[in-house]
Protein backbone atom coordinates (compact mmCIF):
# COMPACT_ATOMS: atom_id res chain seq x y z
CA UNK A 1 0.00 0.00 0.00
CA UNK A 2 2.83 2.55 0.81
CA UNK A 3 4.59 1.38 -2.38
CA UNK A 4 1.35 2.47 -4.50
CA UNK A 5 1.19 6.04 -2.57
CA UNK A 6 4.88 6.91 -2.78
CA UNK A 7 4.86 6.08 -7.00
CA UNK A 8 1.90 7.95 -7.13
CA UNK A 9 3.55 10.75 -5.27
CA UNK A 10 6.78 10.88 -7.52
CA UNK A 11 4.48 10.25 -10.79
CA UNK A 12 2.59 13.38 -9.60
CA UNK A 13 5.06 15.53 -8.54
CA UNK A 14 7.14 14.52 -11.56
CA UNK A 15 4.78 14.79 -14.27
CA UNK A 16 4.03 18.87 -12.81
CA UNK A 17 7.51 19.43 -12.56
CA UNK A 18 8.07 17.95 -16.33
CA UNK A 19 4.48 19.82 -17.86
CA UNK A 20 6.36 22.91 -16.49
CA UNK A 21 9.87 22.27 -17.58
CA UNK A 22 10.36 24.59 -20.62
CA UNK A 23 8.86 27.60 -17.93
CA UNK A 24 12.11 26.57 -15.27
CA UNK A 25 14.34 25.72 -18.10
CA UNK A 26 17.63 28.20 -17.80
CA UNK A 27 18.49 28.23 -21.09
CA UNK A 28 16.93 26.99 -24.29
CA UNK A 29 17.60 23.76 -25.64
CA UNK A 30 19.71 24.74 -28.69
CA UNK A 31 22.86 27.41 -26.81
CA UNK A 32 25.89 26.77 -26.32
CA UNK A 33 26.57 27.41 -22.30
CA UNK A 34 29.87 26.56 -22.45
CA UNK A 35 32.77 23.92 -23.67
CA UNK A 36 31.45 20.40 -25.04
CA UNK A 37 30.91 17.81 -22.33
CA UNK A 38 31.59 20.36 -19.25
CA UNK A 39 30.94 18.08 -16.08
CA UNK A 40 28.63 19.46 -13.45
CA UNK A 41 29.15 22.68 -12.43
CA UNK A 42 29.78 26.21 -14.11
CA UNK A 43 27.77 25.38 -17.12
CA UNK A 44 24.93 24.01 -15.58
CA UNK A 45 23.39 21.59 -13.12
CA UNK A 46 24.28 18.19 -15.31
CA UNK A 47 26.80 19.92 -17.70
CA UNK A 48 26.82 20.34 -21.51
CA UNK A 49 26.45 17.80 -24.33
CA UNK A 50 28.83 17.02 -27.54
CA UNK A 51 27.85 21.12 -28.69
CA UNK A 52 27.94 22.90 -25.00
CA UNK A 53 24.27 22.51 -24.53
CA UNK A 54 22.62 22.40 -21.15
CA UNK A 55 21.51 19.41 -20.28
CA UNK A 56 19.82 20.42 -17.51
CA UNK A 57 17.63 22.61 -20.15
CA UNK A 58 17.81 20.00 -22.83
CA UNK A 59 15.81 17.77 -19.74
CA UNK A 60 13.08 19.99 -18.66
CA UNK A 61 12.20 21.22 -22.33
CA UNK A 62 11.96 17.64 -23.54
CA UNK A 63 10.04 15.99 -21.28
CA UNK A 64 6.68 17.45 -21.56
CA UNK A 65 6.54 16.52 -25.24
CA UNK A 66 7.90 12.94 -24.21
CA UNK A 67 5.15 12.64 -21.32
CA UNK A 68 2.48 14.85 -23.88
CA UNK A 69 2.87 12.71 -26.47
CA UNK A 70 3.29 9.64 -24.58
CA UNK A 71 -0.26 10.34 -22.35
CA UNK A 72 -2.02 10.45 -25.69
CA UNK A 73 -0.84 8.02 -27.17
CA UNK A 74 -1.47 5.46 -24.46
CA UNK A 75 -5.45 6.42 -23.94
CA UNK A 76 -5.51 6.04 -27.37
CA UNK A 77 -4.21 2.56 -27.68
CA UNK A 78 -6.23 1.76 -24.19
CA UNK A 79 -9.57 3.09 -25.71
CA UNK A 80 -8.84 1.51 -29.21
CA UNK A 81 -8.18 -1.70 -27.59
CA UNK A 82 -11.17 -1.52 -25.12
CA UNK A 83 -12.99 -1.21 -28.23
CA UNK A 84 -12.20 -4.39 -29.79
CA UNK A 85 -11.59 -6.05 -26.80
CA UNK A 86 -15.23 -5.75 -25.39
CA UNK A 87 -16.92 -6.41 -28.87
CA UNK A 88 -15.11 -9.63 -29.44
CA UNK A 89 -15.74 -10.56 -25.35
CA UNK A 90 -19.62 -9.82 -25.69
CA UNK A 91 -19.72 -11.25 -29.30
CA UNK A 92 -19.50 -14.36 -27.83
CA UNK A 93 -23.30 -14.22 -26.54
CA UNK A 94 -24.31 -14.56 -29.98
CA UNK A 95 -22.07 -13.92 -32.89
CA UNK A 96 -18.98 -15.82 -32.74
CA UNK A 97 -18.07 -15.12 -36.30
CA UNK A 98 -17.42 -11.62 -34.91
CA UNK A 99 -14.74 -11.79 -32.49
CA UNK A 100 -12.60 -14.44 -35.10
CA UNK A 101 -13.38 -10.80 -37.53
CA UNK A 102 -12.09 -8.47 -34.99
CA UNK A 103 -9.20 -10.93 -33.40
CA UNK A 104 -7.37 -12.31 -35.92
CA UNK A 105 -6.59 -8.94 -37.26
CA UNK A 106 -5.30 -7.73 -34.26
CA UNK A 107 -3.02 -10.76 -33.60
CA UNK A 108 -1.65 -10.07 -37.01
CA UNK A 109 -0.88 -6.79 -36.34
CA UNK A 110 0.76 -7.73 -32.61
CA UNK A 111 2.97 -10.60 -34.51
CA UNK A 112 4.62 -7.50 -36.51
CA UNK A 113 8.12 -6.19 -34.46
CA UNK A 114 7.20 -2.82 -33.07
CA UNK A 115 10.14 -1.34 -34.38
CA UNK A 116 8.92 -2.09 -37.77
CA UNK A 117 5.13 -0.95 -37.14
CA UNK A 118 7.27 1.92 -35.67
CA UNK A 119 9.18 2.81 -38.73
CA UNK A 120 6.28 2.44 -41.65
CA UNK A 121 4.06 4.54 -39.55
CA UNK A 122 6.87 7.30 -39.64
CA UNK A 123 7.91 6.81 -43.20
CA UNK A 124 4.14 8.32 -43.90
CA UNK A 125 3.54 10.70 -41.12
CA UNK A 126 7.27 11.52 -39.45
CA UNK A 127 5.72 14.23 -37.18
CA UNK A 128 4.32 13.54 -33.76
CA UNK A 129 0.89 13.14 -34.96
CA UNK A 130 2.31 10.14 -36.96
CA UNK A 131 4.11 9.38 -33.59
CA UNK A 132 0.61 8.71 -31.40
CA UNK A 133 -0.65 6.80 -34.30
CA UNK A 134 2.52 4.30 -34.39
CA UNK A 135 1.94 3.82 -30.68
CA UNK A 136 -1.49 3.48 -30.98
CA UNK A 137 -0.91 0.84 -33.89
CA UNK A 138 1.59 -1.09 -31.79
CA UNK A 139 -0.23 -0.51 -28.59
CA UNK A 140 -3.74 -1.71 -29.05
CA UNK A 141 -3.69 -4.93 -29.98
CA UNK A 142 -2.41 -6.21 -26.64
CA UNK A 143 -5.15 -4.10 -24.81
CA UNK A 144 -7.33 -5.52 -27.01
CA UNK A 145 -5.74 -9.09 -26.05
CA UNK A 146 -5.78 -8.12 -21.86
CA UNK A 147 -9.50 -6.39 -22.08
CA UNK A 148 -10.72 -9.34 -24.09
CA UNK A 149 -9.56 -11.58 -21.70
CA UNK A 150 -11.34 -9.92 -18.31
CA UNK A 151 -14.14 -8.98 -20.42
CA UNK A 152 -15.02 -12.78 -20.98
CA UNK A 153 -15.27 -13.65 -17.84
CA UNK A 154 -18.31 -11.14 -16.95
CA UNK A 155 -19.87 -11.97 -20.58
CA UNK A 156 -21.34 -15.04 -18.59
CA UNK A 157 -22.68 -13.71 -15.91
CA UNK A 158 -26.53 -13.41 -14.78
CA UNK A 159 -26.82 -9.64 -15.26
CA UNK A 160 -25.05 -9.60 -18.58
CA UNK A 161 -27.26 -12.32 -20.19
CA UNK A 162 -30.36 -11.00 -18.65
CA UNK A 163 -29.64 -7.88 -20.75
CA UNK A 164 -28.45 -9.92 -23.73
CA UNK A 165 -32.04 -11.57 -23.24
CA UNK A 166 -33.95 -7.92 -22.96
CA UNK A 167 -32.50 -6.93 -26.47
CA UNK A 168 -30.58 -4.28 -24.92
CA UNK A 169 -27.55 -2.58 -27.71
CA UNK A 170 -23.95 -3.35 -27.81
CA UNK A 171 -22.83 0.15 -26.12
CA UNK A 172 -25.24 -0.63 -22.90
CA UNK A 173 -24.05 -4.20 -22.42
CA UNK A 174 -20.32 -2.65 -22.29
CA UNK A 175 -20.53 0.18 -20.82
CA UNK A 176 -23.16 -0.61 -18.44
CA UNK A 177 -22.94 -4.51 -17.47
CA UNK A 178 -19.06 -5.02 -18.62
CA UNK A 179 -17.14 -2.15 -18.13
CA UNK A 180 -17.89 -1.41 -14.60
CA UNK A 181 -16.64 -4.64 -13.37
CA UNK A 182 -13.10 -4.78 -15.07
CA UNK A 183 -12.32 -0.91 -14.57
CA UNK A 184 -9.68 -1.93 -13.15
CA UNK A 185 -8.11 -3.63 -15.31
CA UNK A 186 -8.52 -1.12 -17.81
CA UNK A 187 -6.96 1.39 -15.47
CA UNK A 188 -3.93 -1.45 -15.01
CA UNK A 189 -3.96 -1.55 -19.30
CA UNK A 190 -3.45 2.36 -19.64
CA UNK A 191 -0.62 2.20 -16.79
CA UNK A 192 1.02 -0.45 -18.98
CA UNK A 193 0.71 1.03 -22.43
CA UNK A 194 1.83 4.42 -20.69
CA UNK A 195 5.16 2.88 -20.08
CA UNK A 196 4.98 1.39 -23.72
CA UNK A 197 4.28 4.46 -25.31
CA UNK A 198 7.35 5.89 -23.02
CA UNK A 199 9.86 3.54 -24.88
CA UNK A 200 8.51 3.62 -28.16
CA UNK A 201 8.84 7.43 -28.12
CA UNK A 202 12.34 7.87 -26.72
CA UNK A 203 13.18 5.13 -29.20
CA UNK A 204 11.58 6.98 -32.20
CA UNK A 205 13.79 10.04 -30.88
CA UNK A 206 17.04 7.73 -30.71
CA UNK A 207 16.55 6.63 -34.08
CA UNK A 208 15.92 10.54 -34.76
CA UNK A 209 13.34 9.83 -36.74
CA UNK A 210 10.79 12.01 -35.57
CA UNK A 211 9.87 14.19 -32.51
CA UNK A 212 12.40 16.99 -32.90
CA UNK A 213 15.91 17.48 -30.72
CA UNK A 214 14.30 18.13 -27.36
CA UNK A 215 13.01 14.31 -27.25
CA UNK A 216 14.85 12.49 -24.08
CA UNK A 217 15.82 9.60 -26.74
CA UNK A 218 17.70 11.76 -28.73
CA UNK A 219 19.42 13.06 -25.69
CA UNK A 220 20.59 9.92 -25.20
CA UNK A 221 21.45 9.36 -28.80
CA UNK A 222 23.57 12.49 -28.47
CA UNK A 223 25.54 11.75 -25.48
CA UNK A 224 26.26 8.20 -25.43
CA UNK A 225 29.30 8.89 -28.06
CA UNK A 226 31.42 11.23 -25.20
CA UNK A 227 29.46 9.14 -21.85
CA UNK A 228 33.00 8.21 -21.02
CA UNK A 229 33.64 12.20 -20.82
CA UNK A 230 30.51 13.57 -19.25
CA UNK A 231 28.46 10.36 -17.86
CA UNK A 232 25.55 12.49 -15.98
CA UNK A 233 24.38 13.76 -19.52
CA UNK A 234 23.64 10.27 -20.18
CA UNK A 235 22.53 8.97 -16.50
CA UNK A 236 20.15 12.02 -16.26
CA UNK A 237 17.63 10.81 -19.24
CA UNK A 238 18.11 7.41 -18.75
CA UNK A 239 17.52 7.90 -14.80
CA UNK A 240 14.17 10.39 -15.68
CA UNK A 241 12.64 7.50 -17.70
CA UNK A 242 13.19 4.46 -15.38
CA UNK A 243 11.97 6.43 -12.64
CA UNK A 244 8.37 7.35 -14.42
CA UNK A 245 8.12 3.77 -15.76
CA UNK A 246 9.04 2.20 -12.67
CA UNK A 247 6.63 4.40 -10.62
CA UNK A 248 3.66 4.21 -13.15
CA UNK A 249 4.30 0.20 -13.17
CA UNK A 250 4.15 0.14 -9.53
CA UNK A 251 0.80 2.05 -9.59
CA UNK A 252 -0.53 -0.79 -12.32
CA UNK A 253 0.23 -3.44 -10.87
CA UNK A 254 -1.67 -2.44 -7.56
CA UNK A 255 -4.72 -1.27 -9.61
CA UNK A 256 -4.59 -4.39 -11.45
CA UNK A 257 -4.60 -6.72 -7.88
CA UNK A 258 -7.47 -4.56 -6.93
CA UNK A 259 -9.36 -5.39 -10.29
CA UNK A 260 -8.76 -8.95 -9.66
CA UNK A 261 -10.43 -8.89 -6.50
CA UNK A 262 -13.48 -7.49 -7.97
CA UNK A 263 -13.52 -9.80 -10.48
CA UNK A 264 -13.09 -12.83 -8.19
C-alpha cells in the first residue's frame, strides 16, 4: 500500500515538474553554455552535451513533449483496444463469427516487431501526430488481447445475459454490465501502455526519426558517443525515464490486484 502512494507521489510531482519544464528551463535547448561535455558545475546543473548545450535545459524542455505525447498516445491505444476487446468478449453471446473478424486482425498486427510498425508509420507521417498513431498501432492490440480476456469472464454472468435476453444494444451491455466490473483492469492496461508508449517514443527520438531534438531519446542518442567524458548527460535521461516507468508500473500493478479482486 505505501509502495502504491509513494509512486503515485513521484508520478505526480514529476509529471508537474516535467508539464512545467520549458517555464524553469535556464536556457533553451539549442545554446551553447559553455565547452562540449563540461561536467557538473559552471555550465549548468548536469553539464553540456557534444555542442555545450545544457543538459539540464535540454531535460526539462523535452520531457513534456515525451510525457504529452506519450499520455495520448497510451489512452488512445487503451480506448482503441477496449474497443475491440469488449466487442469480441460480448460477441461471444451470440455472434462468434465476430470476435474471429475483430481478433485475428489484431493478432496479425501484434505478430509484426514494433520497431517495424514503428518505422512504416513514420515513413508516412514523421511528425508527432504520426508518432501517437505508431503507438497506438503497436499498442492496441495487446489491450485488445488483456480487455478481451477480463471482459469474458463477466460476458457469462446473470446480469449480462439477462440484458443480452432484454434486447438491450452493444454500447449498454459494455458500458453498463461489462465495463464497470473490469475498470480496473482497464486502469492497469493504460498504466502499462503508458510505459509502452514511453519507450517507443524515446526510441523513435534515438533513431531521430521524428519528434524533434528536445526528445529524451535523442538526448541519449547524443551523449552516449562522449558518456566516457561527461556520464551524468547520459545517466540524467536514462535515470528520468526508469523512474516514471518504474513508478507508473508500480501504480498498475496495484490497480490491477485490486481489479482482480473485484472480479473474483
Amino acid at each position: 500500500m505505501k509502495a502504491r502512494y509513494v509512486a503515485l507521489a513521484l508520478v505526480t510531482a514529476g509529471s508537474l515538474f516535467i508539464l512545467a519544464g520549458p517555464m524553469l528551463a535556464p536556457h533553451a535547448p539549442d545554446v551553447t553554455v559553455g565547452p562540449a561535455y563540461s561536467p557538473p558545475g559552471e555550465a549548468g546543473l548536469l553539464g553540456t552535451d557534444h555542442l555545450g548545450r545544457d543538459i539540464t535545459s535540454r531535460m526539462l524542455h523535452g520531457g513534456s513533449s515525451v510525457i504529452a505525447t506519450s499520455v495520448l498516445a497510451a489512452l488512445g491505444g487503451t480506448v482503441t483496444g477496449a474497443a475491440i476487446g469488449l466487442t469480441a468478449a460480448l460477441s461471444l453471446t451470440g455472434r462468434r463469427w465476430l470476435e474471429a473478424f475483430l481478433m485475428r486482425p489484431v493478432d496479425a498486427v501484434a505478430a509484426v516487431p514494433p520497431i517495424v510498425l514503428l518505422l512504416l508509420v513514420l515513413t508516412a507521417m514523421p511528425d508527432r501526430a504520426g508518432l501517437i498513431l505508431a503507438v497506438v498501432v503497436i499498442t492496441a492490440p495487446l489491450s485488445a488481447r488483456v480487455i478481451r480476456a477480463a471482459a469474458v469472464q463477466t460476458a457469462g454472468r446473470t446480469h449480462v445475459e439477462s440484458a443480452v435476453a432484454r434486447g438491450e444494444k452493444w454500447y449498454w451491455l459494455a458500458g453498463r454490465e461489462v465495463l464497470p466490473l473490469i475498470a480496473g483492469t482497464v486502469a492497469a492496461d493504460l498504466g502499462i501502455r503508458f510505459v509502452a508508449a514511453i519507450y517507443v517514443v524515446t526510441a523513435a527520438g534515438f533513431l531521430g526519426v521524428t519528434a524533434g531534438p528536445d526528445n529524451w531519446g535523442r538526448l541519449i542518442a547524443d551523449t552516449l558517443p562522449g558518456a566516457a567524458l561527461q556520464p551524468w548527460a547520459l545517466i540524467a535521461p536514462v535515470s528520468a525515464i526508469a523512474v516514471i516507468t518504474v513508478a507508473v508500473n508500480l501504480i498498475a500493478d496495484r490497480v490491477l490486484h485490486d481489479a482482480r479482486g473485484v472480479l473474483a
